[in-house]
PDB file of N, CA and C in Angstrom:
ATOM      1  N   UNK A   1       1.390  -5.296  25.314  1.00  0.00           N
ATOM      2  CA  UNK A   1       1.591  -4.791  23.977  1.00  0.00           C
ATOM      3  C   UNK A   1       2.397  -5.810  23.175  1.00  0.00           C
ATOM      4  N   UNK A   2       1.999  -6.046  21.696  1.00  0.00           N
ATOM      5  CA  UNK A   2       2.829  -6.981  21.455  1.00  0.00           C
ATOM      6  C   UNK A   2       4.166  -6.532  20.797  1.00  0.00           C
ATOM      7  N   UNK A   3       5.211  -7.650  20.510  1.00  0.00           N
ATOM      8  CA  UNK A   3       6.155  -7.136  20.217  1.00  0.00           C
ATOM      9  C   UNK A   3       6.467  -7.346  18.672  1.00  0.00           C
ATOM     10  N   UNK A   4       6.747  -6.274  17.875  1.00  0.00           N
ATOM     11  CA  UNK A   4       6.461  -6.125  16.524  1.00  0.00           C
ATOM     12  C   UNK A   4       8.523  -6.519  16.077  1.00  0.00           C
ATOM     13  N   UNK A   5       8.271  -6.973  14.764  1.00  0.00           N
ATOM     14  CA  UNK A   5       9.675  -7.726  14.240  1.00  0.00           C
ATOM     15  C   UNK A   5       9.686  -6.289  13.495  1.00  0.00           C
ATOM     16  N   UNK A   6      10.514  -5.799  12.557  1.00  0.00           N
ATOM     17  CA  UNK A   6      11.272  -4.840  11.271  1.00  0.00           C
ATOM     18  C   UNK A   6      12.251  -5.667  11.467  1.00  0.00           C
ATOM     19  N   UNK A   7      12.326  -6.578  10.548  1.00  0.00           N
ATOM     20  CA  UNK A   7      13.725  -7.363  10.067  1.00  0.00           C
ATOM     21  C   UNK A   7      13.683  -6.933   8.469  1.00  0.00           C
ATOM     22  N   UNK A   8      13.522  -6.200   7.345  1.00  0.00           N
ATOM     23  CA  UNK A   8      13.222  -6.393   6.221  1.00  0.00           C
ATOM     24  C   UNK A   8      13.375  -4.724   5.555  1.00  0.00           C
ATOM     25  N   UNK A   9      14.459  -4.262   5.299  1.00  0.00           N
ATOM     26  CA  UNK A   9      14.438  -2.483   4.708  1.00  0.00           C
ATOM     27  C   UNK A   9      14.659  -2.950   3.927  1.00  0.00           C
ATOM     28  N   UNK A  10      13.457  -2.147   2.929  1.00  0.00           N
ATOM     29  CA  UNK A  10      13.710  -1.893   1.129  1.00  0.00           C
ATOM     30  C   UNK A  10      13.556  -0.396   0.692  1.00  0.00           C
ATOM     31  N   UNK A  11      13.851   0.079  -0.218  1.00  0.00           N
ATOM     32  CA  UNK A  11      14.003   1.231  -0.862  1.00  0.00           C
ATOM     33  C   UNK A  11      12.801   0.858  -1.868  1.00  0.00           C
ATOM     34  N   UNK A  12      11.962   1.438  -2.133  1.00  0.00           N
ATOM     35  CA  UNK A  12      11.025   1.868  -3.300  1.00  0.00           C
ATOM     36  C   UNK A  12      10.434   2.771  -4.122  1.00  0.00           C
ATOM     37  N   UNK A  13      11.214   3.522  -5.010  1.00  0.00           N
ATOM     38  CA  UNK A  13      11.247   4.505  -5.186  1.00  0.00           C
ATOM     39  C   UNK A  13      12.183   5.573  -4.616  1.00  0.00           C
ATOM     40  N   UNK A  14      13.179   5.147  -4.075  1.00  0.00           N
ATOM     41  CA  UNK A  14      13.608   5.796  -3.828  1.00  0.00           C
ATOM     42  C   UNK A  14      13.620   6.257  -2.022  1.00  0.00           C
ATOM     43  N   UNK A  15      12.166   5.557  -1.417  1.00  0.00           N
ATOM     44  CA  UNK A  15      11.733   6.093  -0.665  1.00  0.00           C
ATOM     45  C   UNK A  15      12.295   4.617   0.453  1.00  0.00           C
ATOM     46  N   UNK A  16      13.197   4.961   1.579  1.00  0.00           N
ATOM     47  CA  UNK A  16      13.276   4.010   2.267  1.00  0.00           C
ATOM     48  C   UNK A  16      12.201   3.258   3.281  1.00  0.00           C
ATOM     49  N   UNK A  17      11.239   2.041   3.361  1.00  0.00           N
ATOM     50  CA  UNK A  17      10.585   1.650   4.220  1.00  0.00           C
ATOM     51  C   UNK A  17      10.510   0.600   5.071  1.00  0.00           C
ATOM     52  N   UNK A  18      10.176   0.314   5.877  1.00  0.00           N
ATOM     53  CA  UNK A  18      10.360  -1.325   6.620  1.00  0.00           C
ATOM     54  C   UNK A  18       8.993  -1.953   5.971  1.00  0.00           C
ATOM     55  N   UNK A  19       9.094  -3.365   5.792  1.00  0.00           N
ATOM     56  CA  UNK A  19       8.216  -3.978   5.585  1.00  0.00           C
ATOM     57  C   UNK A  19       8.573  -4.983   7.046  1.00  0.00           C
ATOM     58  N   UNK A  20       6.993  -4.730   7.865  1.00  0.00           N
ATOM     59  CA  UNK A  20       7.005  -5.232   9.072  1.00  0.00           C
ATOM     60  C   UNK A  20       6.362  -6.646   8.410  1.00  0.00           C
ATOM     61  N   UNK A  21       6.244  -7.246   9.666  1.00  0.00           N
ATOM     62  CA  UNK A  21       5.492  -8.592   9.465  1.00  0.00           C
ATOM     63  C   UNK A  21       4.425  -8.937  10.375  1.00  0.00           C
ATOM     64  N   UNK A  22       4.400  -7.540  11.176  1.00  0.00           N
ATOM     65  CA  UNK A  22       2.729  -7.713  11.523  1.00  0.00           C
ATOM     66  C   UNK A  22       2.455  -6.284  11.802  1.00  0.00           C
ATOM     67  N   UNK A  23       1.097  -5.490  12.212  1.00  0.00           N
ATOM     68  CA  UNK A  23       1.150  -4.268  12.064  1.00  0.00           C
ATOM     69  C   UNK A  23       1.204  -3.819  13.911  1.00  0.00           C
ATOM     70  N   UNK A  24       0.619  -2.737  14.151  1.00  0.00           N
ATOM     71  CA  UNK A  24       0.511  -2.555  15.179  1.00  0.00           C
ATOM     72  C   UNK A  24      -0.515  -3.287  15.918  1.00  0.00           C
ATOM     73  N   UNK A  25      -1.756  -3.425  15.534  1.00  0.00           N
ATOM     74  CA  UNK A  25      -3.000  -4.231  16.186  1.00  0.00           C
ATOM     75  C   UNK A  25      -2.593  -5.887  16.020  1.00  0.00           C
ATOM     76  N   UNK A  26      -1.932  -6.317  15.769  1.00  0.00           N
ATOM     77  CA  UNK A  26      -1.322  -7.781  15.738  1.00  0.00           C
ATOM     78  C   UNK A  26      -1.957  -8.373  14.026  1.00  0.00           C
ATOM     79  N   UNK A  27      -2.453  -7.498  13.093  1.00  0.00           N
ATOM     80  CA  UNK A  27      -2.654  -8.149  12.056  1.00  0.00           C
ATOM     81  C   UNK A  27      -1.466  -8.252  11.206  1.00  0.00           C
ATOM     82  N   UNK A  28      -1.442  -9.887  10.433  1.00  0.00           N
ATOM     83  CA  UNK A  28      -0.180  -9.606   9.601  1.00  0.00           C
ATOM     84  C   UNK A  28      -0.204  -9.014   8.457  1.00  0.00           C
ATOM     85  N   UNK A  29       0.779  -8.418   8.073  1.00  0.00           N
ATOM     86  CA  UNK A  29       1.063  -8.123   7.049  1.00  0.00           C
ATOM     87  C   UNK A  29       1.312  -9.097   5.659  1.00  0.00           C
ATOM     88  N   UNK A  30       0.929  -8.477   4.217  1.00  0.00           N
ATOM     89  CA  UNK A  30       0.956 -10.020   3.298  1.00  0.00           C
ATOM     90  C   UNK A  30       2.293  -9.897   3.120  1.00  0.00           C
ATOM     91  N   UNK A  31       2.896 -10.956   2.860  1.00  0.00           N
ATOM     92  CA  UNK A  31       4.105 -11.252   1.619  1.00  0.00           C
ATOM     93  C   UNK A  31       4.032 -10.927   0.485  1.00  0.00           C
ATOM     94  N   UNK A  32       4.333  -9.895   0.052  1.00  0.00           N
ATOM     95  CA  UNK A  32       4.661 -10.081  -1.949  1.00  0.00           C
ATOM     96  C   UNK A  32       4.269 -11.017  -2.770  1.00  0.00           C
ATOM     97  N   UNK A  33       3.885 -10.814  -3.622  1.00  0.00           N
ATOM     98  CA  UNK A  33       4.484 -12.346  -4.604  1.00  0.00           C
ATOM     99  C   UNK A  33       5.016 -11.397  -5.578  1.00  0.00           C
ATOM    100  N   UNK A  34       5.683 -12.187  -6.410  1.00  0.00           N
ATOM    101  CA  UNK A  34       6.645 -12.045  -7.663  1.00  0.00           C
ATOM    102  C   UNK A  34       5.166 -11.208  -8.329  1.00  0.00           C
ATOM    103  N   UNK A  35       5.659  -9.678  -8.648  1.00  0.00           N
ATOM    104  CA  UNK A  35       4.909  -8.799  -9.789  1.00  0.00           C
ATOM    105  C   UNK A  35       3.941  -8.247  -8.546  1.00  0.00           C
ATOM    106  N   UNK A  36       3.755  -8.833  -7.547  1.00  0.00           N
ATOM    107  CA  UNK A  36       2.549  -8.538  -6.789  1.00  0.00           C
ATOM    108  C   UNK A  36       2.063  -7.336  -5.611  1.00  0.00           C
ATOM    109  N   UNK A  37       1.117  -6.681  -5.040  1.00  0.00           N
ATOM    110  CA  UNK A  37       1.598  -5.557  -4.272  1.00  0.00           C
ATOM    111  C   UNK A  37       2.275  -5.686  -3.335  1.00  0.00           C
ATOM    112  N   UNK A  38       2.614  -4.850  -2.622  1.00  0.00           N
ATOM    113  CA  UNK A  38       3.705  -4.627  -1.551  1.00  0.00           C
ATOM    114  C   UNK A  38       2.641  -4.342  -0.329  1.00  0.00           C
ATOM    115  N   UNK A  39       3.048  -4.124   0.871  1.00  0.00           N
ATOM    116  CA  UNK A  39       2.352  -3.657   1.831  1.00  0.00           C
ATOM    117  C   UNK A  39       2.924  -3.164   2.617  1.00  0.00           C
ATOM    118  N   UNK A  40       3.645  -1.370   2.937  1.00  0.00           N
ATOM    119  CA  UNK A  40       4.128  -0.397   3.182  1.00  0.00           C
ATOM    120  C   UNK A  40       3.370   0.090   4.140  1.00  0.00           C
ATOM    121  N   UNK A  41       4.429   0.804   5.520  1.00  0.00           N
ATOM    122  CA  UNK A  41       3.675   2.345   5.919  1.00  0.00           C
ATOM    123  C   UNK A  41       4.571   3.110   4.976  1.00  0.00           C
ATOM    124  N   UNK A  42       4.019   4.335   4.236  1.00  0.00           N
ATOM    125  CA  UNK A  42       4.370   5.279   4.089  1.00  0.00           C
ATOM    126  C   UNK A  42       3.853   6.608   4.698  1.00  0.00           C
ATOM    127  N   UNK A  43       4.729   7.464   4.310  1.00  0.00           N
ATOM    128  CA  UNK A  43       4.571   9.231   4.942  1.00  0.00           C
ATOM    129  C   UNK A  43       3.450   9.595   4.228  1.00  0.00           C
ATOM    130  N   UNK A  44       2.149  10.224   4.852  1.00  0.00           N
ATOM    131  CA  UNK A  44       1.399  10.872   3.951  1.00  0.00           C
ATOM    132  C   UNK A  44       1.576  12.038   3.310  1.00  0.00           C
ATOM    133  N   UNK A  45       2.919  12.421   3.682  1.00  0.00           N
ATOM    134  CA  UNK A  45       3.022  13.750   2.493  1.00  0.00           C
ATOM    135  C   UNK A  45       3.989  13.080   1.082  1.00  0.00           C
ATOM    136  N   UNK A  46       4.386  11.338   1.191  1.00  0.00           N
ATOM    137  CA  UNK A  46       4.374  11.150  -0.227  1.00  0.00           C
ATOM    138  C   UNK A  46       3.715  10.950  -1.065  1.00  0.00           C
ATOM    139  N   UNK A  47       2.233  11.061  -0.821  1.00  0.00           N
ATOM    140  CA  UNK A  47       1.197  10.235  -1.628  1.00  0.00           C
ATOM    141  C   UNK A  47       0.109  11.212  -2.037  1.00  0.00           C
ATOM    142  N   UNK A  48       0.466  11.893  -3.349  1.00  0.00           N
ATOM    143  CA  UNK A  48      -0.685  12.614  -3.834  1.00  0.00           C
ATOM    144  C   UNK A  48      -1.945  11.412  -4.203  1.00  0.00           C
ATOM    145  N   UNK A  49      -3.081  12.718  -4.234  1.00  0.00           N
ATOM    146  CA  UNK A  49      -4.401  12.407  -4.203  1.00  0.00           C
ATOM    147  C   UNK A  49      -5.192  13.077  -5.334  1.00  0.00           C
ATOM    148  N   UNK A  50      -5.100  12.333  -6.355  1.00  0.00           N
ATOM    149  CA  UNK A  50      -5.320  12.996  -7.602  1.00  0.00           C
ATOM    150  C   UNK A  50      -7.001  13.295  -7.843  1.00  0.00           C
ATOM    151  N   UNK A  51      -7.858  12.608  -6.906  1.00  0.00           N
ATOM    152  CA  UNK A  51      -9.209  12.759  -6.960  1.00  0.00           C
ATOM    153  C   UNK A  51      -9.544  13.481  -5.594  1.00  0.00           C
ATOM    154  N   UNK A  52      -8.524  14.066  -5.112  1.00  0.00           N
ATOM    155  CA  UNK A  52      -9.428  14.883  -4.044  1.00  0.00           C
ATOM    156  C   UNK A  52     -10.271  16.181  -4.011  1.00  0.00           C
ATOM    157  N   UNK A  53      -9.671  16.813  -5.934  1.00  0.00           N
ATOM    158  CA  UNK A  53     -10.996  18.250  -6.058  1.00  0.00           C
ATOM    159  C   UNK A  53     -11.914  17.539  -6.584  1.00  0.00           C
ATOM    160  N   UNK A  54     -12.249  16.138  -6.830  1.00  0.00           N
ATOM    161  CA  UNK A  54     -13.442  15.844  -7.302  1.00  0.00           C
ATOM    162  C   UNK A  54     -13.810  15.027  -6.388  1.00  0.00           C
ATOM    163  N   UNK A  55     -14.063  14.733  -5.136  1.00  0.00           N
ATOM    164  CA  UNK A  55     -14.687  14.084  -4.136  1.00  0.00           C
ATOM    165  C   UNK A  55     -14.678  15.207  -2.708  1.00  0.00           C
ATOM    166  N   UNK A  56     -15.995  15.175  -2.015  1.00  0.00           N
ATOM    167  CA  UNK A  56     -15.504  15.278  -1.054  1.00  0.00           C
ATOM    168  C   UNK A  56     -16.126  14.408   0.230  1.00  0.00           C
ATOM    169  N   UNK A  57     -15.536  14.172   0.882  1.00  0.00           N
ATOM    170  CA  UNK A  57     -15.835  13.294   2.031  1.00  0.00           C
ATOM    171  C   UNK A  57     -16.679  13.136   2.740  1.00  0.00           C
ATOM    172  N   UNK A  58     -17.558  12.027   3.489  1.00  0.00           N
ATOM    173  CA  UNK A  58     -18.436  12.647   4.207  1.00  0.00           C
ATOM    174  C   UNK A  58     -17.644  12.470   5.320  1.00  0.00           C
ATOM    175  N   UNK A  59     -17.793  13.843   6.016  1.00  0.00           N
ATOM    176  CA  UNK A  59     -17.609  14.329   7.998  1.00  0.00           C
ATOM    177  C   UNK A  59     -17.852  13.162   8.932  1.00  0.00           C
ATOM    178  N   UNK A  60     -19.104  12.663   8.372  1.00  0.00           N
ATOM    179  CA  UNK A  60     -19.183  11.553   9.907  1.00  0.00           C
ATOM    180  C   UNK A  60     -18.132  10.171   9.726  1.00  0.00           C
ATOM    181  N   UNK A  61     -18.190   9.635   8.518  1.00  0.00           N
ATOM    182  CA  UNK A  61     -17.349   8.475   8.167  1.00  0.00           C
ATOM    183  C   UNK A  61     -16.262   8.479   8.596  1.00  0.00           C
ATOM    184  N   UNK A  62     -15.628  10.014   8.151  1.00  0.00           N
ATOM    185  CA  UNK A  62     -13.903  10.276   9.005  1.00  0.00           C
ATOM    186  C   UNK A  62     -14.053  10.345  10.284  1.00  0.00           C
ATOM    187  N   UNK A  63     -15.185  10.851  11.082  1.00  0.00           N
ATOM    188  CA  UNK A  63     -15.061  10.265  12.572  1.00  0.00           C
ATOM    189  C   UNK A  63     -14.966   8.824  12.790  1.00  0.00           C
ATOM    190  N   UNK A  64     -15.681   8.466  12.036  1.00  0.00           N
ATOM    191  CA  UNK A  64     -15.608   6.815  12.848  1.00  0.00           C
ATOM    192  C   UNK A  64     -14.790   6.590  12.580  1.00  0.00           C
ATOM    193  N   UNK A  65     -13.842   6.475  11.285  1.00  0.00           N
ATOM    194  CA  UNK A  65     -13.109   6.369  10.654  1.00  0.00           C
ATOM    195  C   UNK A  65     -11.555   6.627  12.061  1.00  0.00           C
ATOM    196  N   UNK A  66     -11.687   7.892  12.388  1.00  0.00           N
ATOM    197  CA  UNK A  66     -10.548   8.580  13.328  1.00  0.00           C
ATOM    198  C   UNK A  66     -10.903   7.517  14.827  1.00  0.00           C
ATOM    199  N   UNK A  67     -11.985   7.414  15.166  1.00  0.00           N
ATOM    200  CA  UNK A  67     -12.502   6.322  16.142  1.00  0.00           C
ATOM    201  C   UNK A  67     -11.361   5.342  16.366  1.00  0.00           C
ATOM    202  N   UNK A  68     -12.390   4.369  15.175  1.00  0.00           N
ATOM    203  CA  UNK A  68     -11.722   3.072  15.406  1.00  0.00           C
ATOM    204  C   UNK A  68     -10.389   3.037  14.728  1.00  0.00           C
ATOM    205  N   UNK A  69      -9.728   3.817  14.575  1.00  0.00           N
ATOM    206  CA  UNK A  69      -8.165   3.667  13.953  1.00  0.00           C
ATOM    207  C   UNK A  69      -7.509   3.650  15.542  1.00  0.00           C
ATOM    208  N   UNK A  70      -7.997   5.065  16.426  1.00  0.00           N
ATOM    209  CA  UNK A  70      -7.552   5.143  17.335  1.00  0.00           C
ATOM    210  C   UNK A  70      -7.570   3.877  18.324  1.00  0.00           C
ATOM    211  N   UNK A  71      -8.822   3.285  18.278  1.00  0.00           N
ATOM    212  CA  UNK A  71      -9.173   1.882  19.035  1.00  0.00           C
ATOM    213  C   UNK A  71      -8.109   0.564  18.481  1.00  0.00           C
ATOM    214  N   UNK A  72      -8.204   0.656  17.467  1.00  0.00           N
ATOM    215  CA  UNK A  72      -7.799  -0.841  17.053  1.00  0.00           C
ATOM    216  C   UNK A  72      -6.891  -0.938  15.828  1.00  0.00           C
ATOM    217  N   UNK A  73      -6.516   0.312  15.304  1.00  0.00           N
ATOM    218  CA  UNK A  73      -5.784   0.766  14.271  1.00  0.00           C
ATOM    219  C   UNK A  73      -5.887   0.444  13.082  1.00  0.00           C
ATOM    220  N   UNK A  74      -5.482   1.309  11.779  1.00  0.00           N
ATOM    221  CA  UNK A  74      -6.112   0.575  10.642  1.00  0.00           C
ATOM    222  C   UNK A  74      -5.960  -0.836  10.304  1.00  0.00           C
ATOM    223  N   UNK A  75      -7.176  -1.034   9.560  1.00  0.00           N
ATOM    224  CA  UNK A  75      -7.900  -2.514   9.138  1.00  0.00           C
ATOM    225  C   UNK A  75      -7.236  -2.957   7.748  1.00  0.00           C
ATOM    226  N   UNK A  76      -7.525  -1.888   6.796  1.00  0.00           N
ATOM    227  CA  UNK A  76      -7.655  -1.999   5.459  1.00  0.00           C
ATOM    228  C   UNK A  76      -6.757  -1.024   5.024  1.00  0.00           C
ATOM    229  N   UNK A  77      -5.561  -1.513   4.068  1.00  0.00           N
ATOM    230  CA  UNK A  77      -4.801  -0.030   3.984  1.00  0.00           C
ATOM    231  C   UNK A  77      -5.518   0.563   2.643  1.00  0.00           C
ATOM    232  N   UNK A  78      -5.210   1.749   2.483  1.00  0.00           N
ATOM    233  CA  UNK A  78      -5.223   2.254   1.288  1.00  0.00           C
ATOM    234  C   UNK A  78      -4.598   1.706  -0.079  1.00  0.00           C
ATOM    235  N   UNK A  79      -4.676   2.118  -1.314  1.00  0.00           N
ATOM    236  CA  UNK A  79      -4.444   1.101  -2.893  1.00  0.00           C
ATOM    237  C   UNK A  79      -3.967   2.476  -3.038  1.00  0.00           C
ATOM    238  N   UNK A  80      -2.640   2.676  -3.534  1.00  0.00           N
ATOM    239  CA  UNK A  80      -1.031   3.062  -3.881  1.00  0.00           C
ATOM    240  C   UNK A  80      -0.709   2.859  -4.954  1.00  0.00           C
ATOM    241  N   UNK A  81      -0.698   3.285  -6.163  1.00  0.00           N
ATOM    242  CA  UNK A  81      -0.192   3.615  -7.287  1.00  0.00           C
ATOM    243  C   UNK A  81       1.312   4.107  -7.737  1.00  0.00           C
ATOM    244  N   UNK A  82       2.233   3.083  -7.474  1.00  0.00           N
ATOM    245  CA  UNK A  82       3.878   3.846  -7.690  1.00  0.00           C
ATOM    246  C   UNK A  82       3.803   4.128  -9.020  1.00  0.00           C
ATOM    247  N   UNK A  83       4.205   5.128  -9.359  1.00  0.00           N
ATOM    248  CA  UNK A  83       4.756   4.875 -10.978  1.00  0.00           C
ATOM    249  C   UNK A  83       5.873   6.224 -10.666  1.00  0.00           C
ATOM    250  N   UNK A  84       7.091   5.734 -11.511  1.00  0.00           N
ATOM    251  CA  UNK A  84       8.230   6.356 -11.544  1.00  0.00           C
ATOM    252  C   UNK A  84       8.414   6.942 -10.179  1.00  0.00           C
ATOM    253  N   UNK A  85       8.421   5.996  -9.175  1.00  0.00           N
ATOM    254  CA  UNK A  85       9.151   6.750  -7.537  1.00  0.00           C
ATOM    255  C   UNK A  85       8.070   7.464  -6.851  1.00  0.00           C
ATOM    256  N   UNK A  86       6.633   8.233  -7.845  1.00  0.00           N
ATOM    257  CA  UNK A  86       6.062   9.161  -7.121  1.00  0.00           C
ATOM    258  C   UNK A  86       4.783   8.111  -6.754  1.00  0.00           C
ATOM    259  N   UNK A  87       3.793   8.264  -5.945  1.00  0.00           N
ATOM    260  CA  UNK A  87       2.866   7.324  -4.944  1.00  0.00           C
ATOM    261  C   UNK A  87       1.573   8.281  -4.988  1.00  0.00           C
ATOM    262  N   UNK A  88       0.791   7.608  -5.730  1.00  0.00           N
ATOM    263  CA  UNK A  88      -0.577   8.173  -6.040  1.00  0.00           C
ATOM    264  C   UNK A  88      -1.700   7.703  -5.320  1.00  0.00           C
ATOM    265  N   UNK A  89      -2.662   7.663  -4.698  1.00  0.00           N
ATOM    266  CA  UNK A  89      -3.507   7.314  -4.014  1.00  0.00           C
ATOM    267  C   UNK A  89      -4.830   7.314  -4.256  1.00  0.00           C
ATOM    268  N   UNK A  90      -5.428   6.044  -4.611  1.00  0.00           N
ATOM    269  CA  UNK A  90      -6.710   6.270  -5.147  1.00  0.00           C
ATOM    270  C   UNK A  90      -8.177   5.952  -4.496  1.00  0.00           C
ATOM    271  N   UNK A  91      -7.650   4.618  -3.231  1.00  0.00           N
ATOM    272  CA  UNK A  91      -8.681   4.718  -2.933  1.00  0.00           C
ATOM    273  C   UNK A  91      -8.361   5.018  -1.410  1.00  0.00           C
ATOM    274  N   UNK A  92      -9.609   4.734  -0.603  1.00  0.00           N
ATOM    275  CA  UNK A  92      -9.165   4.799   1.109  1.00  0.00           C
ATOM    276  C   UNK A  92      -8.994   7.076   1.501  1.00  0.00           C
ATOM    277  N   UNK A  93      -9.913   7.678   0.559  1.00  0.00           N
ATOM    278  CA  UNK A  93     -10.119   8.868   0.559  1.00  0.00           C
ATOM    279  C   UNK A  93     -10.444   8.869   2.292  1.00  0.00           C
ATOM    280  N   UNK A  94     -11.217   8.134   2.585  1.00  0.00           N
ATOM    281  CA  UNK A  94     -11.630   8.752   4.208  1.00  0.00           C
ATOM    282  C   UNK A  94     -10.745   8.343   5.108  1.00  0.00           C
ATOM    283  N   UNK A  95      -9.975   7.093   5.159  1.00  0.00           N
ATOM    284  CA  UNK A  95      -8.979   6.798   5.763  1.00  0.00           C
ATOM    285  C   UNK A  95      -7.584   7.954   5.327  1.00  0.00           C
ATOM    286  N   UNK A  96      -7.525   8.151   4.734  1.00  0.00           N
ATOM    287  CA  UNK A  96      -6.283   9.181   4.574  1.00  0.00           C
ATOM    288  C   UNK A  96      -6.537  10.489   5.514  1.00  0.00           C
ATOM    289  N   UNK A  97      -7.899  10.986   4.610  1.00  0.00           N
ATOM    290  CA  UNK A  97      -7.860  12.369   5.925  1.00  0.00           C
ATOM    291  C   UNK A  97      -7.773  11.839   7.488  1.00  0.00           C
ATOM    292  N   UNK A  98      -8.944  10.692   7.960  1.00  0.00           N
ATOM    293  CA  UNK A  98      -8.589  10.661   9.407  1.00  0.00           C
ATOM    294  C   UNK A  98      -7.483  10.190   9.741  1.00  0.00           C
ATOM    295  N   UNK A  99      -6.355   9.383   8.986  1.00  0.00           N
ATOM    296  CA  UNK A  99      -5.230   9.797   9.540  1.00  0.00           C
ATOM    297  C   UNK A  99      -4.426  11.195   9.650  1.00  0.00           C
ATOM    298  N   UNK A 100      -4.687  11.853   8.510  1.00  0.00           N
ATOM    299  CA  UNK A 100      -4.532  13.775   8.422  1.00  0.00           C
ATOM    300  C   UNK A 100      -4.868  14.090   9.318  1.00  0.00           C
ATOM    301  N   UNK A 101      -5.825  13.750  10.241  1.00  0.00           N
ATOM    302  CA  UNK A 101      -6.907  14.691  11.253  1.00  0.00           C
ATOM    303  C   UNK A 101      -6.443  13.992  12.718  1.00  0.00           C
ATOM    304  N   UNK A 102      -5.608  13.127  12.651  1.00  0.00           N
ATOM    305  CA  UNK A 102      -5.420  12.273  13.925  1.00  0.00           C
ATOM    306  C   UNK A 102      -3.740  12.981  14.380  1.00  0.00           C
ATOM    307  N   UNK A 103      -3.510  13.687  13.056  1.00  0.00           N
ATOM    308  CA  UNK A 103      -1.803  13.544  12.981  1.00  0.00           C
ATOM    309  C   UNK A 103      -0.747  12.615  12.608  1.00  0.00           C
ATOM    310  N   UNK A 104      -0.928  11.636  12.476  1.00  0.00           N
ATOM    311  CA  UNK A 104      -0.689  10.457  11.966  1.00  0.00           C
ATOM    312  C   UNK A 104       0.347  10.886  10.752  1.00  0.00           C
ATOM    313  N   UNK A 105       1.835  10.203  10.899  1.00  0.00           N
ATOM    314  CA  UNK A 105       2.987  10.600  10.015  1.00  0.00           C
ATOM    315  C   UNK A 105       2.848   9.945   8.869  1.00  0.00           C
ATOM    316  N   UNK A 106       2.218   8.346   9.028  1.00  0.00           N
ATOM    317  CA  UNK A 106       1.983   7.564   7.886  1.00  0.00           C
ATOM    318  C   UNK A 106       0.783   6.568   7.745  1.00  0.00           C
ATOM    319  N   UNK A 107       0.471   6.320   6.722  1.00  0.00           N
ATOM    320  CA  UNK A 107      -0.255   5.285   6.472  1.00  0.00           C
ATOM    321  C   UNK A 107       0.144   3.842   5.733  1.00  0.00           C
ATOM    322  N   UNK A 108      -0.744   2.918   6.436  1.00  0.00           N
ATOM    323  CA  UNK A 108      -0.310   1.639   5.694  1.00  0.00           C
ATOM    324  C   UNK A 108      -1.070   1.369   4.236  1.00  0.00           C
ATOM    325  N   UNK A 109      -0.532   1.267   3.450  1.00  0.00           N
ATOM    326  CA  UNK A 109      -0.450   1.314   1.862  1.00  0.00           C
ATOM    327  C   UNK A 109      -0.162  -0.067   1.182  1.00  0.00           C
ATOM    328  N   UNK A 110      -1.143  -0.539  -0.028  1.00  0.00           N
ATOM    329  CA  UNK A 110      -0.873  -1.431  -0.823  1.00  0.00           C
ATOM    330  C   UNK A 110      -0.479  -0.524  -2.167  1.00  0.00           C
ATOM    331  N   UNK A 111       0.831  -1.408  -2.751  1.00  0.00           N
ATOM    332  CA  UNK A 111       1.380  -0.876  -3.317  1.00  0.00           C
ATOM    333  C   UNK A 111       1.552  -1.299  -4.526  1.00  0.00           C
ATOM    334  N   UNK A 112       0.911  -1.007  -5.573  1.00  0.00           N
ATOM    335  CA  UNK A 112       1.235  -1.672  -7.205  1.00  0.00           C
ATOM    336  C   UNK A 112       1.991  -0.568  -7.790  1.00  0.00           C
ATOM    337  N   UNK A 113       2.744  -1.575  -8.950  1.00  0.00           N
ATOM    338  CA  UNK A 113       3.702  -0.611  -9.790  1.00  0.00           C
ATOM    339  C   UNK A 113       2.690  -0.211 -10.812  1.00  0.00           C
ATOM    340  N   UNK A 114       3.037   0.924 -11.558  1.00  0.00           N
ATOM    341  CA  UNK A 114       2.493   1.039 -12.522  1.00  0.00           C
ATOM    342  C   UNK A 114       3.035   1.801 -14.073  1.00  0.00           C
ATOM    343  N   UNK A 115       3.022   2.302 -14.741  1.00  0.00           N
ATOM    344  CA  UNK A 115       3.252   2.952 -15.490  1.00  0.00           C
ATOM    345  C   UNK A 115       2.210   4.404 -15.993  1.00  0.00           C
ATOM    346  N   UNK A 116       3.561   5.328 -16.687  1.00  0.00           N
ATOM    347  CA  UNK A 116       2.491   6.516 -16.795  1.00  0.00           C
ATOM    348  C   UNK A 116       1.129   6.684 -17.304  1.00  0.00           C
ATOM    349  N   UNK A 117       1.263   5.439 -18.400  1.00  0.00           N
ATOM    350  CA  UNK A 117      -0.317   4.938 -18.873  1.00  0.00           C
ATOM    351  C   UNK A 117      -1.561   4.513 -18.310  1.00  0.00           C
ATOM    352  N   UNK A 118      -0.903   4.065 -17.047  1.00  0.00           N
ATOM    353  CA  UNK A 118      -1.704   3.551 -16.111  1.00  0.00           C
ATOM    354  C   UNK A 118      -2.276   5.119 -15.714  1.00  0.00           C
ATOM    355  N   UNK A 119      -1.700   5.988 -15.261  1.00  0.00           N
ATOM    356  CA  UNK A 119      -2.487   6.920 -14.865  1.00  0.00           C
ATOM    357  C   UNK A 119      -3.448   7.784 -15.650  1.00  0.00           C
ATOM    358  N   UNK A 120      -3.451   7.535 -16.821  1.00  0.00           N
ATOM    359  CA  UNK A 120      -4.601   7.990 -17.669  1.00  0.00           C
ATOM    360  C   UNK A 120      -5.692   6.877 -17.852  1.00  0.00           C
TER     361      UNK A 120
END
């Protein structure tokens, strides 16, 4: 198993997280740039889902989906919308539930700031 670094706690929003520098499956994690996203696990009960009464999922995708997370862990995080502390979630709909469906406390999240304008 390899051995994972957390040298790096930031607060964002309020919300305390480690920014690791590689994930669990040995992929790294990016660096920031100045203005640029972040790349977080967060808790999935911080991250509303503002398009979830207007989508719904297909069943088999979240299996594979729950599959290979379990095999090799997520690939691709989800796109994270901060604005004012709260964490909106727009894309990565099937990856969210099969982590929901796996039990899974958090997901790994790209993280842009935004403003309330942004959400309209």
């Amino acid at each position: 198993m390899a051995n994972l670094r957390f040298n790096l706690t930031q607060t964002l929003g309020g919300l305390s997280s480690h920014i690791a520098r590689a994930s669990s499956n040995g992929v790294p994690f990016s660096n920031p740039k100045s203005g640029g996203p972040m790349i977080l696990d967060l808790p999935l009960e911080k991250i509303r889902r503002p398009l979830m009464r207007t989508r719904a999922n297909d069943p088999g995708k979240v299996k594979e989906l729950m599959e290979s997370i379990q095999q090799i862990g997520l690939q691709e995080p989800i796109d994270v919308l901060e604005v004012e502390g709260i964490y909106y979630g727009f894309s990565g709909c099937h990856r969210f539930e099969a982590h929901q469906r796996l039990g899974l406390s958090t997901i790994r999240c790209k993280i842009r700031r935004g403003t309330k304008e942004t959400l309209r």
